[in-house]
C-alpha atoms as a PDB file:
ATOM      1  CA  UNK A   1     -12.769 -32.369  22.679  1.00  0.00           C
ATOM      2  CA  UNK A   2     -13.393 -29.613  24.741  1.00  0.00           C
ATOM      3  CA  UNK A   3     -14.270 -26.457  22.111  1.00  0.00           C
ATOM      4  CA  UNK A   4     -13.347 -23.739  24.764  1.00  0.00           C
ATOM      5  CA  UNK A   5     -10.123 -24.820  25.721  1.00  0.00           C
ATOM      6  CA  UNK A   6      -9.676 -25.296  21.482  1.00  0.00           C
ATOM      7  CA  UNK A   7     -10.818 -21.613  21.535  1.00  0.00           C
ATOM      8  CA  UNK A   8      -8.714 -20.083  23.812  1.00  0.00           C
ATOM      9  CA  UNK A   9      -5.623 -21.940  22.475  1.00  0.00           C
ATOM     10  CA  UNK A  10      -6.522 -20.458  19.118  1.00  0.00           C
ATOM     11  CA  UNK A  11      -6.969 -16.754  21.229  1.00  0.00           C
ATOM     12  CA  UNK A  12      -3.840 -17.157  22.474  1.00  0.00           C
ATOM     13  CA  UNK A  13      -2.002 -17.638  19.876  1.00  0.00           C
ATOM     14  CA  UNK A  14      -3.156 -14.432  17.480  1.00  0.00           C
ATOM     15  CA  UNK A  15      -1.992 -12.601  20.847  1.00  0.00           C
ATOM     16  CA  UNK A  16       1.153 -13.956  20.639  1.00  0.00           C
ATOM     17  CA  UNK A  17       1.463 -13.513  16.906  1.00  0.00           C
ATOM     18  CA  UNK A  18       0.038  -9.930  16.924  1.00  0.00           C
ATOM     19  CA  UNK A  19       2.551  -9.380  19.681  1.00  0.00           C
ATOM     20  CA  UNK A  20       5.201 -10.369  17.723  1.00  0.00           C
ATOM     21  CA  UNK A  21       4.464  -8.001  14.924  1.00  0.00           C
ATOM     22  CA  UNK A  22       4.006  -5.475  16.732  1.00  0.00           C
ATOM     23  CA  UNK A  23       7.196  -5.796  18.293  1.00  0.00           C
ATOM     24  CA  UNK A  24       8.847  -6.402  14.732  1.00  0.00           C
ATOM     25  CA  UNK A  25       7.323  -2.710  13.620  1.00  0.00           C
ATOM     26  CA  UNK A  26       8.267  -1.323  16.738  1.00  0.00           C
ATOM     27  CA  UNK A  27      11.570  -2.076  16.000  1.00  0.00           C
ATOM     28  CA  UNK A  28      11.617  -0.528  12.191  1.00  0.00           C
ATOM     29  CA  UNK A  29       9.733   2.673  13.565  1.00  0.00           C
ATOM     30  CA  UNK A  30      12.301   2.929  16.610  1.00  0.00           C
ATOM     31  CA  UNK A  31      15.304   2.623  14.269  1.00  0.00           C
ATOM     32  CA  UNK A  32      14.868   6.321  13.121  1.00  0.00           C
ATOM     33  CA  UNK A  33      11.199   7.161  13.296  1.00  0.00           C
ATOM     34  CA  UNK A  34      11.089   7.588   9.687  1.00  0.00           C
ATOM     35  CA  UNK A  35       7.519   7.382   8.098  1.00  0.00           C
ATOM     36  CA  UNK A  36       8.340   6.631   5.045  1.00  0.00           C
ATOM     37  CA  UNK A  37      10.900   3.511   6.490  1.00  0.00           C
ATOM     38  CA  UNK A  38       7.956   2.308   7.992  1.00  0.00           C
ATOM     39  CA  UNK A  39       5.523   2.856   5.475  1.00  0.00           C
ATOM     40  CA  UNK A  40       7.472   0.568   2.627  1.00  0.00           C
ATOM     41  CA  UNK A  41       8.027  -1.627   5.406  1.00  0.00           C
ATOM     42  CA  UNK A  42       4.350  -2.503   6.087  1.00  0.00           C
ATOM     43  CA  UNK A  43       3.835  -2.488   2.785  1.00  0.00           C
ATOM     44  CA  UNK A  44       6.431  -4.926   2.149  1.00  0.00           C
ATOM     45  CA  UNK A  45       4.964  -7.264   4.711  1.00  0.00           C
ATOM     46  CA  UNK A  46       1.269  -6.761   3.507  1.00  0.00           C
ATOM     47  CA  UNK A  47       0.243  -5.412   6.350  1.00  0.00           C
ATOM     48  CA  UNK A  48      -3.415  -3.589   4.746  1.00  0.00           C
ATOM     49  CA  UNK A  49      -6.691  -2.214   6.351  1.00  0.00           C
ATOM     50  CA  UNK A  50      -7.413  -3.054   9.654  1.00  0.00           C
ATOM     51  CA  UNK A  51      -4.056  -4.781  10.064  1.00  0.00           C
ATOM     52  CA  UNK A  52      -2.017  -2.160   9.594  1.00  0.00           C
ATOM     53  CA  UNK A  53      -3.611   0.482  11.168  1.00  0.00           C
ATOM     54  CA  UNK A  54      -3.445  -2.148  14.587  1.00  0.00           C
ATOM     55  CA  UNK A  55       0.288  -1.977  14.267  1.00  0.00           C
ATOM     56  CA  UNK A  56       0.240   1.668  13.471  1.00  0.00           C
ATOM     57  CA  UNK A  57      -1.941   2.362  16.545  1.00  0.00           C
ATOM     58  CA  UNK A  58      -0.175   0.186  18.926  1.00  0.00           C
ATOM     59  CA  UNK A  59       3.402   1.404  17.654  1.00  0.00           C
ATOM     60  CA  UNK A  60       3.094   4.745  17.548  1.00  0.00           C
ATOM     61  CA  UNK A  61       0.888   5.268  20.460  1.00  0.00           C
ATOM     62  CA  UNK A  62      -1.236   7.507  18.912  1.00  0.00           C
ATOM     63  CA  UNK A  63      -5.832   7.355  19.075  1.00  0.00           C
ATOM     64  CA  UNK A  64      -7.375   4.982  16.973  1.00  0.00           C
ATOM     65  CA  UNK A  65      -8.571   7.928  14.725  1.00  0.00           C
ATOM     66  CA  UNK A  66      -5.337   9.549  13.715  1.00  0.00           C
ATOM     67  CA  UNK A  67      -3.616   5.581  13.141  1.00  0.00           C
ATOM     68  CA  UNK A  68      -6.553   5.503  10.408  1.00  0.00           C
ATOM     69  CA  UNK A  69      -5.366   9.150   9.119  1.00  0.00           C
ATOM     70  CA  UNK A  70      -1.729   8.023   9.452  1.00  0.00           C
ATOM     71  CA  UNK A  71      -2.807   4.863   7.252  1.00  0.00           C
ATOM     72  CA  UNK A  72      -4.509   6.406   4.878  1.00  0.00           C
ATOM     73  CA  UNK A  73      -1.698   9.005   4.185  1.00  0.00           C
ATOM     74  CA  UNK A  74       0.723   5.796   3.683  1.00  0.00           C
ATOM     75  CA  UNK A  75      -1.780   4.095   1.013  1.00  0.00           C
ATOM     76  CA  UNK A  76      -1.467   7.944  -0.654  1.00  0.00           C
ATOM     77  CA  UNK A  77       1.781   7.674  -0.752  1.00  0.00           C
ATOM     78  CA  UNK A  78       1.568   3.816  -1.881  1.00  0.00           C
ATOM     79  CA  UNK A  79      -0.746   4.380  -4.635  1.00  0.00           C
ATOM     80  CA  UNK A  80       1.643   7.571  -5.624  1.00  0.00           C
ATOM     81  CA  UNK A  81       4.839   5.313  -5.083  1.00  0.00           C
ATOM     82  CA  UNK A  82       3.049   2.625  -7.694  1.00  0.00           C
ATOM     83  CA  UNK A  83       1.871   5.119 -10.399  1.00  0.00           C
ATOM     84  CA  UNK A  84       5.376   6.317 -10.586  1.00  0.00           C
ATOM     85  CA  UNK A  85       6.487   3.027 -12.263  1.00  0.00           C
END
């Protein structure tokens, strides 16, 4: 078995998969650019931490720094939204 072929199967495919939600949040956020759309809808995929704020970054082509503001607003507003009920 040759471990760096194994490796860069396994590589590949968490490109392909982060590609693929990133293109799934793309679509949500291009819909109507509506933060609080996209917000719920990370949320309702369990997108958390470093996760999200990948998507966030790559979707709305923003730095690294303000896609870890931008997160941290949405778990405000997700910790709000939960208090609520």
């Amino acid at each position: 078995m040759d471990l760096r072929s194994t490796h860069r199967d396994q590589d590949e495919n968490c490109a392909c998969r982060w590609c693929e939600m990133v293109a799934e949040a793309r679509s949500v956020w291009e819909g109507n650019h509506d933060h609080d759309e996209f917000r719920r809808y990370l949320r309702s995929r369990d997108w958390h931490g470093v996760q999200a704020i990948k998507v966030i970054y790559r979707v709305h082509g923003i730095r690294l720094k303000d896609a870890v503001d931008r997160y941290d607003e949405y778990a405000r507003q997700n910790a709000a939204e939960t208090a609520e009920t």
